[in-house]
Protein backbone atom coordinates (compact mmCIF):
# COMPACT_ATOMS: atom_id res chain seq x y z
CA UNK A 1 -66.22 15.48 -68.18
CA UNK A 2 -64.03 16.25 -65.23
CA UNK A 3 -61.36 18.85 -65.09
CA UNK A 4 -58.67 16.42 -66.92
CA UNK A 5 -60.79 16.47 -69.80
CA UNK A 6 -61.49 12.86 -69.42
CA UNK A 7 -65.02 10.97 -68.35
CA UNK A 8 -65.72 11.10 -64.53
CA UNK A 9 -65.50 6.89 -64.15
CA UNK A 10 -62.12 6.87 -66.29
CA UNK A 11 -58.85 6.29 -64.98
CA UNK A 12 -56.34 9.13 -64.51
CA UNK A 13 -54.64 8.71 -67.73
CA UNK A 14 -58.21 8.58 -69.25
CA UNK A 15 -57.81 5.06 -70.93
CA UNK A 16 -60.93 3.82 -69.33
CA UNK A 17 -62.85 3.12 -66.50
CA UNK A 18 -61.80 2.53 -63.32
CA UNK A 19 -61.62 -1.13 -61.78
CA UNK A 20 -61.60 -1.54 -58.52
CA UNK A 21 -59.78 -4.19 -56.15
CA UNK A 22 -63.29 -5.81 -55.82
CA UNK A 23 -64.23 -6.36 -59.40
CA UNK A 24 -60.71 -7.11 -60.09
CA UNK A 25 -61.56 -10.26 -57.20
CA UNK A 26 -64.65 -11.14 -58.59
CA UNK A 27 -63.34 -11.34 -61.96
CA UNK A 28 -60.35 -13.38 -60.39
CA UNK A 29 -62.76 -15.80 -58.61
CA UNK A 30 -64.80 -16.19 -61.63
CA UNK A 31 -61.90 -17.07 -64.05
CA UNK A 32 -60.42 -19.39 -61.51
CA UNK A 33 -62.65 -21.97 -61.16
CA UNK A 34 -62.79 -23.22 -64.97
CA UNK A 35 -58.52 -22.76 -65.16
CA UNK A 36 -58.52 -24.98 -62.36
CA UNK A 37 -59.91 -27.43 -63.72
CA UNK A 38 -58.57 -27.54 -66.70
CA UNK A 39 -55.09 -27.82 -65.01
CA UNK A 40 -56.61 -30.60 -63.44
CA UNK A 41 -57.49 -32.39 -66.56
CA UNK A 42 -54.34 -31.66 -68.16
CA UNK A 43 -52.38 -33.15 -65.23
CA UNK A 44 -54.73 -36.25 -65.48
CA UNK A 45 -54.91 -36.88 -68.76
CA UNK A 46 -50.94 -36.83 -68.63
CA UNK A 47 -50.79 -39.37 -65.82
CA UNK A 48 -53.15 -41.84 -67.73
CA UNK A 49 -50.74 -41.66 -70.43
CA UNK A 50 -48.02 -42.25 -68.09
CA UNK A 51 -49.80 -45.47 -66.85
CA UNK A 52 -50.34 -46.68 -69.87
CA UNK A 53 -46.48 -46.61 -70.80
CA UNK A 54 -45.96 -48.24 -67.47
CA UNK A 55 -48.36 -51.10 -68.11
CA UNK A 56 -45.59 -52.87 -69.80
CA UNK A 57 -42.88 -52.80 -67.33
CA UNK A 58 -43.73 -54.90 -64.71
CA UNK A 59 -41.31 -53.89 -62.69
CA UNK A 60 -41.88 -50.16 -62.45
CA UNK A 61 -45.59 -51.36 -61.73
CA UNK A 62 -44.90 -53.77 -58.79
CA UNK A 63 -42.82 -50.51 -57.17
CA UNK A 64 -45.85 -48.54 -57.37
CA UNK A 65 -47.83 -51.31 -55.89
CA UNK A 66 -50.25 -51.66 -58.85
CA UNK A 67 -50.91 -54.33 -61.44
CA UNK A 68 -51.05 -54.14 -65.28
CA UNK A 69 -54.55 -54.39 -65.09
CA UNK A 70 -54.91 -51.71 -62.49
CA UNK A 71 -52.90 -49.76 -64.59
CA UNK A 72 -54.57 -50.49 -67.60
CA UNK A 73 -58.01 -49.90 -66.44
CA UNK A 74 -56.91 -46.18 -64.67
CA UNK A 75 -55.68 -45.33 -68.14
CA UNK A 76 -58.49 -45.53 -70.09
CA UNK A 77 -60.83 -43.37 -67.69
CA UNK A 78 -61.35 -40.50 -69.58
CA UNK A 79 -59.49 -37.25 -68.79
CA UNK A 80 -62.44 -35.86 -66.62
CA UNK A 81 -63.50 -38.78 -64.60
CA UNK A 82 -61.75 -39.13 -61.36
């Protein structure tokens, strides 16, 4: 115990121990990674659904330069194929 009454590796109010900037990095760099893609998915899976709305409006499809089937076949990939 240190003079504060509180472990030596505890923080200054005593509520545990201390974290440094470097673990808080790793930790940071660890958790990252999987968020990321998981955004990714979510952001994919959302434009697949998109394109398959648009598959039926010609229109909108010709604008974006694609055809029904291109649109059709991009929309059925699953979420984590590219």
């Amino acid at each position: 115990m240190s003079q504060t009454g509180s472990p030596p590796n505890a923080n200054s109010d005593g509520r545990g121990p201390k974290v440094g900037p470097s673990v808080i990095a790793k930790m940071h760099s660890i958790a990252s990674g999987p968020v990321r893609i998981f955004a990714m998915w979510c952001v994919r899976s959302a434009e697949r659904r998109a394109l398959r709305e648009l598959a039926e409006d010609r229109h909108r499809l010709s604008d974006i330069g694609l055809s029904r089937e291109q649109a059709l076949r991009e929309s059925e990939k699953l979420f984590w194929r590219p």
